[in-house]
ModelCIF file with pLDDT and N, C-alpha, C, O atoms, coordinates in Angstrom:
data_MODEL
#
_entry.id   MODEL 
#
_entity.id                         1 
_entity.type                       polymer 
_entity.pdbx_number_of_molecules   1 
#
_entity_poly.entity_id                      1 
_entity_poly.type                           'polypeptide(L)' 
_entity_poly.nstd_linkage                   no 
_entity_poly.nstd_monomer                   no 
_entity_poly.pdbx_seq_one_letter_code       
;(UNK)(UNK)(UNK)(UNK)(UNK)(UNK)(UNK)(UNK)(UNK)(UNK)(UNK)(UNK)(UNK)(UNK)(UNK)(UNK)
(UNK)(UNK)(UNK)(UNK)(UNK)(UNK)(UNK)(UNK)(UNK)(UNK)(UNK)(UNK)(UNK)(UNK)(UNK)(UNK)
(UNK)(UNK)(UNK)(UNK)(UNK)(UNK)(UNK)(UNK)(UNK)
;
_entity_poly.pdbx_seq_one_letter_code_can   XXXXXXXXXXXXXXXXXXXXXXXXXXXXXXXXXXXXXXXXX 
_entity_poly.pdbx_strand_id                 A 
#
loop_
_entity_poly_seq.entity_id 
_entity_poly_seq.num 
_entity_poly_seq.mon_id 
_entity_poly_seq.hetero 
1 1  UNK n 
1 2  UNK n 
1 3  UNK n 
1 4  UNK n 
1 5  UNK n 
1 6  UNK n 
1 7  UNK n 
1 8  UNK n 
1 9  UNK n 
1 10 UNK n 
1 11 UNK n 
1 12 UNK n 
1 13 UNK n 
1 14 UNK n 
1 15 UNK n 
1 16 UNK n 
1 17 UNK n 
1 18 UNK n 
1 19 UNK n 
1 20 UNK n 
1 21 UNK n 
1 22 UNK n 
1 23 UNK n 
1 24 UNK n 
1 25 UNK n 
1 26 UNK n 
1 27 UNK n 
1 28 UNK n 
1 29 UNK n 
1 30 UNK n 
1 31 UNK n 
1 32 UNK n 
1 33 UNK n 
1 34 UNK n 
1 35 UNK n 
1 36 UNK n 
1 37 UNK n 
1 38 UNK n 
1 39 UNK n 
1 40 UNK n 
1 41 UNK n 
#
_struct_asym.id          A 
_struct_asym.entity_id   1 
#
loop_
_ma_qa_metric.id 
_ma_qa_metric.mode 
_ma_qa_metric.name 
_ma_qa_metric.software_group_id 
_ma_qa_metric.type 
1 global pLDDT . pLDDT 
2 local  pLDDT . pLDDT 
#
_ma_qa_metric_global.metric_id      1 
_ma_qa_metric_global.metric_value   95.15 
_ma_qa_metric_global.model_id       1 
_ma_qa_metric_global.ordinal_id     1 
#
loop_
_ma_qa_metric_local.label_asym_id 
_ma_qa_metric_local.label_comp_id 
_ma_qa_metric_local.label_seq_id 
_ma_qa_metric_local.metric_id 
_ma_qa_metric_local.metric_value 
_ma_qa_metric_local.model_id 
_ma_qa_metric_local.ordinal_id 
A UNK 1  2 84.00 1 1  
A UNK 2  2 82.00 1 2  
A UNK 3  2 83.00 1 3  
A UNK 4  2 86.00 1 4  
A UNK 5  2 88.00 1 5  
A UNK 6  2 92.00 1 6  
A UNK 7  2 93.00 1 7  
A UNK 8  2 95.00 1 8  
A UNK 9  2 95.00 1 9  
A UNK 10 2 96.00 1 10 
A UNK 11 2 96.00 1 11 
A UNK 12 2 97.00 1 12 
A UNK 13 2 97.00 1 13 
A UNK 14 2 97.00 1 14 
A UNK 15 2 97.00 1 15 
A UNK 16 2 97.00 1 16 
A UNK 17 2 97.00 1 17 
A UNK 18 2 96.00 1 18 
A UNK 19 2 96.00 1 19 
A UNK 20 2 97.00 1 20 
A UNK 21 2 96.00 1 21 
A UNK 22 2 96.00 1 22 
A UNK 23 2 96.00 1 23 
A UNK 24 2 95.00 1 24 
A UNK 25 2 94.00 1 25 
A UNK 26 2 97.00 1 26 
A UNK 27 2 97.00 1 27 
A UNK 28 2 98.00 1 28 
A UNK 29 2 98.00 1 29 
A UNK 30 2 98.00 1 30 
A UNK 31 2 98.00 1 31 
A UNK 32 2 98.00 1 32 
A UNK 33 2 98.00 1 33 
A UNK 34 2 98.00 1 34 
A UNK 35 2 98.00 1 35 
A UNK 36 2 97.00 1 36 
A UNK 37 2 98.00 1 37 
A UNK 38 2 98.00 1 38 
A UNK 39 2 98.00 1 39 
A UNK 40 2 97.00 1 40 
A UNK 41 2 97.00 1 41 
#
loop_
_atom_site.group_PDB 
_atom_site.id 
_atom_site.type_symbol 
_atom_site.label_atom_id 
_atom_site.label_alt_id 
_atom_site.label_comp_id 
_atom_site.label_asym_id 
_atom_site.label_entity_id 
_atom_site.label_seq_id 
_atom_site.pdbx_PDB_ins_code 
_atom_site.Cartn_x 
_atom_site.Cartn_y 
_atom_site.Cartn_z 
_atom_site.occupancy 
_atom_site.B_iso_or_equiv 
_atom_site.pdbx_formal_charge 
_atom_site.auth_seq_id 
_atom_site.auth_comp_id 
_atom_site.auth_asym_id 
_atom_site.auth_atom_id 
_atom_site.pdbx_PDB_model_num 
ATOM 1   N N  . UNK A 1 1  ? -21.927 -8.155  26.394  1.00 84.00 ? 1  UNK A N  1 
ATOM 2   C CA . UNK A 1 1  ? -21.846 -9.357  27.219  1.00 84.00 ? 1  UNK A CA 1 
ATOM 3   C C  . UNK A 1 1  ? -22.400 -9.068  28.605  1.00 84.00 ? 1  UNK A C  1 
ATOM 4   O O  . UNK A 1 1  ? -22.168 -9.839  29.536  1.00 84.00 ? 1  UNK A O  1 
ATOM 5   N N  . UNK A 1 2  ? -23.182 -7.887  28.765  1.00 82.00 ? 2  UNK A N  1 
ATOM 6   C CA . UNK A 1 2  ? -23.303 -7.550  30.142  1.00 82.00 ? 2  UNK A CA 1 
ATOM 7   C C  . UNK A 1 2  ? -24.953 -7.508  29.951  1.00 82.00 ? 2  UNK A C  1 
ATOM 8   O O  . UNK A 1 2  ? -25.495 -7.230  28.881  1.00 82.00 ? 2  UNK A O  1 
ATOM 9   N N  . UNK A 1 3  ? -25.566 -7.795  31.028  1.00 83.00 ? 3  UNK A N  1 
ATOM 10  C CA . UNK A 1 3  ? -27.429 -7.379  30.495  1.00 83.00 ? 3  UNK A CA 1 
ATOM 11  C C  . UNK A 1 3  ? -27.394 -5.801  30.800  1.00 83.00 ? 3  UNK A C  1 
ATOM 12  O O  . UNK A 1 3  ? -28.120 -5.243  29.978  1.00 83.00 ? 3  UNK A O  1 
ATOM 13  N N  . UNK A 1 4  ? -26.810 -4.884  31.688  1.00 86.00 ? 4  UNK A N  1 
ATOM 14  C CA . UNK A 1 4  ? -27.531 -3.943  31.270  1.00 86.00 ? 4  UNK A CA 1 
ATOM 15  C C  . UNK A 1 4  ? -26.875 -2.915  30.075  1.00 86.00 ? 4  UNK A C  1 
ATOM 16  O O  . UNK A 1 4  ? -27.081 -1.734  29.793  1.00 86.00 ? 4  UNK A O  1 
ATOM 17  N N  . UNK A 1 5  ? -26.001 -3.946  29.532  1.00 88.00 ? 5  UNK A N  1 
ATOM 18  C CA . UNK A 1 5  ? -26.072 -2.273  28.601  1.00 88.00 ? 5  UNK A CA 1 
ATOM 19  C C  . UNK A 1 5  ? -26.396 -3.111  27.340  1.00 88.00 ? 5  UNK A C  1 
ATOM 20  O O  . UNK A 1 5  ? -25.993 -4.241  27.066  1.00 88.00 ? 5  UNK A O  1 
ATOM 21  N N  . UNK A 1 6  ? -27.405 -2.114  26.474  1.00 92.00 ? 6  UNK A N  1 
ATOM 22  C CA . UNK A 1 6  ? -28.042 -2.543  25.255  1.00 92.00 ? 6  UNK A CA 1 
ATOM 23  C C  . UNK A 1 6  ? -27.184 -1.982  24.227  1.00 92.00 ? 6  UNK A C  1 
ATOM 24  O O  . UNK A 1 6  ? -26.630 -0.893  24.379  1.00 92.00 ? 6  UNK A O  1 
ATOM 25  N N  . UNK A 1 7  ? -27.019 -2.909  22.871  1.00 93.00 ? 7  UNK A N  1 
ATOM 26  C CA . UNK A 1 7  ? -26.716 -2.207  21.888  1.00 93.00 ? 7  UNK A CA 1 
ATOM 27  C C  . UNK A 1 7  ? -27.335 -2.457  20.882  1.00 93.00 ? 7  UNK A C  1 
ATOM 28  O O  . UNK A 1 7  ? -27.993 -3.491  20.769  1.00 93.00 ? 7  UNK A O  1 
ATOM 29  N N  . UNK A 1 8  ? -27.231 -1.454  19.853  1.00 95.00 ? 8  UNK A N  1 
ATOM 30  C CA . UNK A 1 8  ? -28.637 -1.913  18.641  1.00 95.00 ? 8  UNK A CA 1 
ATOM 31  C C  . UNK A 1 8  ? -27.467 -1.146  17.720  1.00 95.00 ? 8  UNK A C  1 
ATOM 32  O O  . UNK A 1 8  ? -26.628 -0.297  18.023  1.00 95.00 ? 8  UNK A O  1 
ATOM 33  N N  . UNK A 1 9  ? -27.817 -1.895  16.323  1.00 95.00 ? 9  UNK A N  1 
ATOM 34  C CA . UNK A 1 9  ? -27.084 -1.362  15.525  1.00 95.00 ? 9  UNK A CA 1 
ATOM 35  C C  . UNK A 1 9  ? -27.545 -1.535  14.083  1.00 95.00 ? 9  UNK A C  1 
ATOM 36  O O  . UNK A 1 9  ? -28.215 -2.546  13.873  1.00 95.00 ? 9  UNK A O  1 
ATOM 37  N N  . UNK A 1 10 ? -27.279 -0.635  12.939  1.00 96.00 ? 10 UNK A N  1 
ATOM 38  C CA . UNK A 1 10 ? -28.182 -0.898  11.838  1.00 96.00 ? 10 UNK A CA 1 
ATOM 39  C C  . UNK A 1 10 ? -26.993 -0.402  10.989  1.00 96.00 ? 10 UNK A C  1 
ATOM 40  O O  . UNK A 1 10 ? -26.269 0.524   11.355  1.00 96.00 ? 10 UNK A O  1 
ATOM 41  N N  . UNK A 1 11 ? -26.855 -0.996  9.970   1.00 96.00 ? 11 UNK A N  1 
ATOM 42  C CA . UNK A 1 11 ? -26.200 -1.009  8.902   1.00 96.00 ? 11 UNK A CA 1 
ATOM 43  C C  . UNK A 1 11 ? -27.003 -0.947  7.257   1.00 96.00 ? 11 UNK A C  1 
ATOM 44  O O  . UNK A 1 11 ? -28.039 -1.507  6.898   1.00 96.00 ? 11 UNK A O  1 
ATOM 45  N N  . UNK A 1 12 ? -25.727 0.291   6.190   1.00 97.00 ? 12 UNK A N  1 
ATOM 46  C CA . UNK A 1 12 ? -26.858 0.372   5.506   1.00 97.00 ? 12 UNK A CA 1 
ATOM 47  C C  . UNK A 1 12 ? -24.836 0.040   4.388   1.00 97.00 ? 12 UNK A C  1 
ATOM 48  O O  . UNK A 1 12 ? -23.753 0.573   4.632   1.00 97.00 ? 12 UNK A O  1 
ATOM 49  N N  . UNK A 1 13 ? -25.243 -1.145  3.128   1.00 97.00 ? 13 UNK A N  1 
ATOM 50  C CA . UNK A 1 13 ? -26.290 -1.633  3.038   1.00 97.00 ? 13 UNK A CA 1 
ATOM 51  C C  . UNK A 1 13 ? -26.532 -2.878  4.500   1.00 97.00 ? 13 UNK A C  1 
ATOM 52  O O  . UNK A 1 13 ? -25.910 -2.616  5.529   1.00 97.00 ? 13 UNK A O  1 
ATOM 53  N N  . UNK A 1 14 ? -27.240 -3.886  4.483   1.00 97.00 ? 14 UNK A N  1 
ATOM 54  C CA . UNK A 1 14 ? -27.025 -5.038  5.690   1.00 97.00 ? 14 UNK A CA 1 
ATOM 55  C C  . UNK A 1 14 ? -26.167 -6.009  5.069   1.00 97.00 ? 14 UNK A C  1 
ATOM 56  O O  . UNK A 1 14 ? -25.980 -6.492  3.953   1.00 97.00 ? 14 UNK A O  1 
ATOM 57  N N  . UNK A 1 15 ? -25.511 -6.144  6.788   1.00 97.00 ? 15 UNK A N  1 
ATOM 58  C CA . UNK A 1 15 ? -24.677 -6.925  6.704   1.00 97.00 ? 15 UNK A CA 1 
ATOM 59  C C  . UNK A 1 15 ? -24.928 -8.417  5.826   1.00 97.00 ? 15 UNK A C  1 
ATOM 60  O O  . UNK A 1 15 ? -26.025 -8.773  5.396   1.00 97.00 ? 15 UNK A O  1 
ATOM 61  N N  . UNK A 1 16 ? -23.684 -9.159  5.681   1.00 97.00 ? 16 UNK A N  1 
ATOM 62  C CA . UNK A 1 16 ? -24.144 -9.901  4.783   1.00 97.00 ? 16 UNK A CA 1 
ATOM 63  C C  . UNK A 1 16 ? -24.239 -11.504 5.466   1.00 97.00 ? 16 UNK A C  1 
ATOM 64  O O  . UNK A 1 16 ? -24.953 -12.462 5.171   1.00 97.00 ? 16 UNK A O  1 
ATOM 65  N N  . UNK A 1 17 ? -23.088 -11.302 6.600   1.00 97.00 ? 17 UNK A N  1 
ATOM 66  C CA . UNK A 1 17 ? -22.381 -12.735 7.379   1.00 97.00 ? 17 UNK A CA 1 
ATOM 67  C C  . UNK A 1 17 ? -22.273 -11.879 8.550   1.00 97.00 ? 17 UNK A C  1 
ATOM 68  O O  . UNK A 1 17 ? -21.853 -10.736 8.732   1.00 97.00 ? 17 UNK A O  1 
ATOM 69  N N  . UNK A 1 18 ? -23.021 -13.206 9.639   1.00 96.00 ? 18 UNK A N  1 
ATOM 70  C CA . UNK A 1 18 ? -22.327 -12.257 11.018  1.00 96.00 ? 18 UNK A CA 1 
ATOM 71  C C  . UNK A 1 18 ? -21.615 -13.710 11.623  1.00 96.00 ? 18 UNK A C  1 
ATOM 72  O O  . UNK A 1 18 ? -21.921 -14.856 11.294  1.00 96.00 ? 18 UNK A O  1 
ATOM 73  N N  . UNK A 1 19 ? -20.517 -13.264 12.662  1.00 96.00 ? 19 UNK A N  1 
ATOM 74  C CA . UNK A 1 19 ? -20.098 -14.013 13.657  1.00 96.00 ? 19 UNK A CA 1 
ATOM 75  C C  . UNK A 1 19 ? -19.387 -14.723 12.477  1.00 96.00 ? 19 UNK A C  1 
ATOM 76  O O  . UNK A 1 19 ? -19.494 -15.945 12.373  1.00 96.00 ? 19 UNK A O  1 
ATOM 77  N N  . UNK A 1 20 ? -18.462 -13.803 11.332  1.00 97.00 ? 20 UNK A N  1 
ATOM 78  C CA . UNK A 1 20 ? -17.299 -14.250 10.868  1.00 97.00 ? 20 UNK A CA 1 
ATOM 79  C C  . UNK A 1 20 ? -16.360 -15.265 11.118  1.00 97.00 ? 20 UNK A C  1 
ATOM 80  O O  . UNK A 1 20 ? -15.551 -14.828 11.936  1.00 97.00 ? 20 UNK A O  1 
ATOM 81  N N  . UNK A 1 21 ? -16.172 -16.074 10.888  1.00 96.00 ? 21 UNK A N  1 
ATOM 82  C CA . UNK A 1 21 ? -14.918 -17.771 11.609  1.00 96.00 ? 21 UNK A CA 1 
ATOM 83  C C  . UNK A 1 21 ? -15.705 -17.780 13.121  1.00 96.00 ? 21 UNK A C  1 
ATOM 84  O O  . UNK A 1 21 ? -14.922 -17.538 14.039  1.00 96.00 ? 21 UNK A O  1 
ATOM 85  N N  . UNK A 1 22 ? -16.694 -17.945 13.417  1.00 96.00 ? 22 UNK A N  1 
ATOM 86  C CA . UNK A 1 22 ? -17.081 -18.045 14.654  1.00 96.00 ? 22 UNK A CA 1 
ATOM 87  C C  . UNK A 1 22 ? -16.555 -16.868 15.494  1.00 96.00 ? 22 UNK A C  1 
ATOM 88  O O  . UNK A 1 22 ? -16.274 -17.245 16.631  1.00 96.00 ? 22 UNK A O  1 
ATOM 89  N N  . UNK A 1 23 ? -16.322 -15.479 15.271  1.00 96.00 ? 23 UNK A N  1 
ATOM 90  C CA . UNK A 1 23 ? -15.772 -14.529 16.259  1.00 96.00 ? 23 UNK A CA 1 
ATOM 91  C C  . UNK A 1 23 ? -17.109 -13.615 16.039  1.00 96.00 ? 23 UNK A C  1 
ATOM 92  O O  . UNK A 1 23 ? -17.724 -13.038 15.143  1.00 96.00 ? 23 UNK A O  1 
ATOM 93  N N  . UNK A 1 24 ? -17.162 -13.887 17.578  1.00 95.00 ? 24 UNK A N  1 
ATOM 94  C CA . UNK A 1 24 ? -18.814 -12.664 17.954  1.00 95.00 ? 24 UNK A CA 1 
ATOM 95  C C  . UNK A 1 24 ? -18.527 -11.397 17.672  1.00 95.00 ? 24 UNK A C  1 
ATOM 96  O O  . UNK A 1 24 ? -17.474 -10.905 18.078  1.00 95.00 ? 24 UNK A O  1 
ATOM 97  N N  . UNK A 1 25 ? -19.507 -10.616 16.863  1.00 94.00 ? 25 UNK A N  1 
ATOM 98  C CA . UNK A 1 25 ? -19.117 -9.291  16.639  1.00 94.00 ? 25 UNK A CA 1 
ATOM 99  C C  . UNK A 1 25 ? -18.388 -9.095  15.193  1.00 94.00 ? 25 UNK A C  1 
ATOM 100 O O  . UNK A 1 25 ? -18.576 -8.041  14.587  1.00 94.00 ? 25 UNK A O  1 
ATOM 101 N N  . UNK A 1 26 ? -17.449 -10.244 14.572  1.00 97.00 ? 26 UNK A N  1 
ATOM 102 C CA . UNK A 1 26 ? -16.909 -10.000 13.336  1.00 97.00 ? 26 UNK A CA 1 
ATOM 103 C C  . UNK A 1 26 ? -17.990 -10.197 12.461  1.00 97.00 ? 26 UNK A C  1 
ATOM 104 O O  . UNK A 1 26 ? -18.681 -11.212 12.380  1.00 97.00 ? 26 UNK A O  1 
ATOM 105 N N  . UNK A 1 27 ? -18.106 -9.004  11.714  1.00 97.00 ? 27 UNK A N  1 
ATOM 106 C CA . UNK A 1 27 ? -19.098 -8.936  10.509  1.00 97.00 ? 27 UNK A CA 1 
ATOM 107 C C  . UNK A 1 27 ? -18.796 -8.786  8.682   1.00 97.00 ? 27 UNK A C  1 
ATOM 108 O O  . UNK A 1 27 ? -17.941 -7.992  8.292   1.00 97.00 ? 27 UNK A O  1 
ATOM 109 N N  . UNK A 1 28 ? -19.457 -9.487  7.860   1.00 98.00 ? 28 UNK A N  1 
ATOM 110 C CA . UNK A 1 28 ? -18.952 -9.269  6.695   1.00 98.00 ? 28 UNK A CA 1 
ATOM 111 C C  . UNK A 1 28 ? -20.043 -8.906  5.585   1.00 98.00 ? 28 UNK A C  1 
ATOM 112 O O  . UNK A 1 28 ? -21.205 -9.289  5.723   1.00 98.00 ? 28 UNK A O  1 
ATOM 113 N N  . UNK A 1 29 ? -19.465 -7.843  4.021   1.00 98.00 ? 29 UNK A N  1 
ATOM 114 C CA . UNK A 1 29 ? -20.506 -7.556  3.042   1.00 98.00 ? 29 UNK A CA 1 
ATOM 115 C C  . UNK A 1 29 ? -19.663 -7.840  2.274   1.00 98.00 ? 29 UNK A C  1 
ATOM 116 O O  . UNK A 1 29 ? -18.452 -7.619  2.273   1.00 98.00 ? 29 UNK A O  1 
ATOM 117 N N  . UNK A 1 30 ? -20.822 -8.745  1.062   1.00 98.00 ? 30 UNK A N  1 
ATOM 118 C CA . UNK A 1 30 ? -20.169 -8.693  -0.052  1.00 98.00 ? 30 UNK A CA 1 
ATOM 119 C C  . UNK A 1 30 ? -21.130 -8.423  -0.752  1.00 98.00 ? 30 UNK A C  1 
ATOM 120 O O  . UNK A 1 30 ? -22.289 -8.244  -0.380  1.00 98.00 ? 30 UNK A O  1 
ATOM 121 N N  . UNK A 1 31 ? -20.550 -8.362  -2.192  1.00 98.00 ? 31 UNK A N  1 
ATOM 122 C CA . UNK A 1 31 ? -20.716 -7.313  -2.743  1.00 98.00 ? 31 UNK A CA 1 
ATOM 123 C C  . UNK A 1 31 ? -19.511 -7.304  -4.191  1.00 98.00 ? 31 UNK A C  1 
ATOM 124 O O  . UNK A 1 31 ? -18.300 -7.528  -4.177  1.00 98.00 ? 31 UNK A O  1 
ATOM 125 N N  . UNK A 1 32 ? -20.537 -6.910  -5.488  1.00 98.00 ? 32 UNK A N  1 
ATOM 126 C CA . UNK A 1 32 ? -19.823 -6.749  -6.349  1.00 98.00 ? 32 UNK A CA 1 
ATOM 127 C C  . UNK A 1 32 ? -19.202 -5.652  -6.688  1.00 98.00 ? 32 UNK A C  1 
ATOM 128 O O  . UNK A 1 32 ? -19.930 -4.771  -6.230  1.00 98.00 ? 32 UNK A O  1 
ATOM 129 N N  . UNK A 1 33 ? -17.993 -4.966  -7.389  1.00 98.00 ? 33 UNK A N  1 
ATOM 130 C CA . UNK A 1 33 ? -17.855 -3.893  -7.673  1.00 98.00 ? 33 UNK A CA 1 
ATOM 131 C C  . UNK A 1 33 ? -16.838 -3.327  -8.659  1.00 98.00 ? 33 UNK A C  1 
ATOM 132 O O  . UNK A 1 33 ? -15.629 -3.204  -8.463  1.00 98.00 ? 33 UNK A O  1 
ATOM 133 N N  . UNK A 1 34 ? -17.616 -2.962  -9.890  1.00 98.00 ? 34 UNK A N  1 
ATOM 134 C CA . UNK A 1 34 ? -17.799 -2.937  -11.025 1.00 98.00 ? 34 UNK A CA 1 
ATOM 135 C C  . UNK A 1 34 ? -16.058 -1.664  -11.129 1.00 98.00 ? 34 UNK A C  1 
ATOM 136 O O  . UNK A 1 34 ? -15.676 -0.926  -10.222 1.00 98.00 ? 34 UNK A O  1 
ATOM 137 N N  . UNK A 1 35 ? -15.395 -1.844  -12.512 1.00 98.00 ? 35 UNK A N  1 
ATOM 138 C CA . UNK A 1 35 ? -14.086 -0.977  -12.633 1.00 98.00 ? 35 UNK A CA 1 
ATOM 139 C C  . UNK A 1 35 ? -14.404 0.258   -12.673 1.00 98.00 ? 35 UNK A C  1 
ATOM 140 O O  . UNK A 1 35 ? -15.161 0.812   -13.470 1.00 98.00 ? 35 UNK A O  1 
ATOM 141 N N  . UNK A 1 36 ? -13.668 0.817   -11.577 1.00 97.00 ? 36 UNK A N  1 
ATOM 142 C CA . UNK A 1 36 ? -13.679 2.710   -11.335 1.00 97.00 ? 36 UNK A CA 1 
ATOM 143 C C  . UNK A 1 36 ? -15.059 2.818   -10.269 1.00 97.00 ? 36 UNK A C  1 
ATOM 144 O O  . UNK A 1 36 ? -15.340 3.920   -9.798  1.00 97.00 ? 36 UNK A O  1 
ATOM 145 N N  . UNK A 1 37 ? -15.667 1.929   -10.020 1.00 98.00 ? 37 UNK A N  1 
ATOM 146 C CA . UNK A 1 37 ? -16.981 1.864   -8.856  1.00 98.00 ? 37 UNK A CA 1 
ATOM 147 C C  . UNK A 1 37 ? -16.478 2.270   -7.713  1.00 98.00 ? 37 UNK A C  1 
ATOM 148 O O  . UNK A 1 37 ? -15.273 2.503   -7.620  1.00 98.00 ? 37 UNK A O  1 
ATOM 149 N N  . UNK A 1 38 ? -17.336 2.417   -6.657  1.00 98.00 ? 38 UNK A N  1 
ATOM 150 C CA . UNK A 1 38 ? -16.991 2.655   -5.303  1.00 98.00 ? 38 UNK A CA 1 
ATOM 151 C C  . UNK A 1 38 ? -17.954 2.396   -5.168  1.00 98.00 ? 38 UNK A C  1 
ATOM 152 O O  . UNK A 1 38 ? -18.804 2.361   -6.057  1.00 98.00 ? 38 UNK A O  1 
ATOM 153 N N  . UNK A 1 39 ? -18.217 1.969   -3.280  1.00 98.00 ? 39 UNK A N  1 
ATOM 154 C CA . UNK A 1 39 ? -19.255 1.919   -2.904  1.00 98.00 ? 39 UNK A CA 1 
ATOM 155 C C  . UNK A 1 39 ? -18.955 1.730   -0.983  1.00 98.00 ? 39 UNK A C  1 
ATOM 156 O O  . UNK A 1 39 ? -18.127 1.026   -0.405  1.00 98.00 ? 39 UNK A O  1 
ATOM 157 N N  . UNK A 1 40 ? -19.827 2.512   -0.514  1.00 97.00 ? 40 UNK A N  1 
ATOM 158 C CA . UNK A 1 40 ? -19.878 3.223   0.996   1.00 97.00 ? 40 UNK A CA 1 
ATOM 159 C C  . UNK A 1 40 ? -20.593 1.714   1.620   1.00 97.00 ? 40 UNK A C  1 
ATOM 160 O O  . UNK A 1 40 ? -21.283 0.794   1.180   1.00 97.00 ? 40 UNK A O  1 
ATOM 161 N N  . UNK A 1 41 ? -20.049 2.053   2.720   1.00 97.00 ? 41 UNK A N  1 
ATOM 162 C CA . UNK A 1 41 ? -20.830 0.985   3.619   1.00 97.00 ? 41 UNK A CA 1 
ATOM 163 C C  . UNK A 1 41 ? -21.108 1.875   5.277   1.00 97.00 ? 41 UNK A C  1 
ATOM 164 O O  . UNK A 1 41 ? -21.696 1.301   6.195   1.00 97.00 ? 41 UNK A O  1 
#
């Protein structure tokens, strides 16, 4: 919220929804996931 400080950010996999219920910064993935699966974000 400030100009000088920058932030950059990269997500693996990408995000899916940003600015969750209208809250800046809340982010969401979806995503299926199959029985006994896992999966990293």
């Amino acid at each position: 919220e400030q100009e000088d400080l920058e932030v950059q950010t990269r997500a693996v996999p990408p995000v899916s929804e940003t600015d969750v219920d209208d809250k800046r910064g809340v982010v969401a993935w979806r995503f299926e996931l199959l029985a006994g699966a896992s999966k990293s974000v």
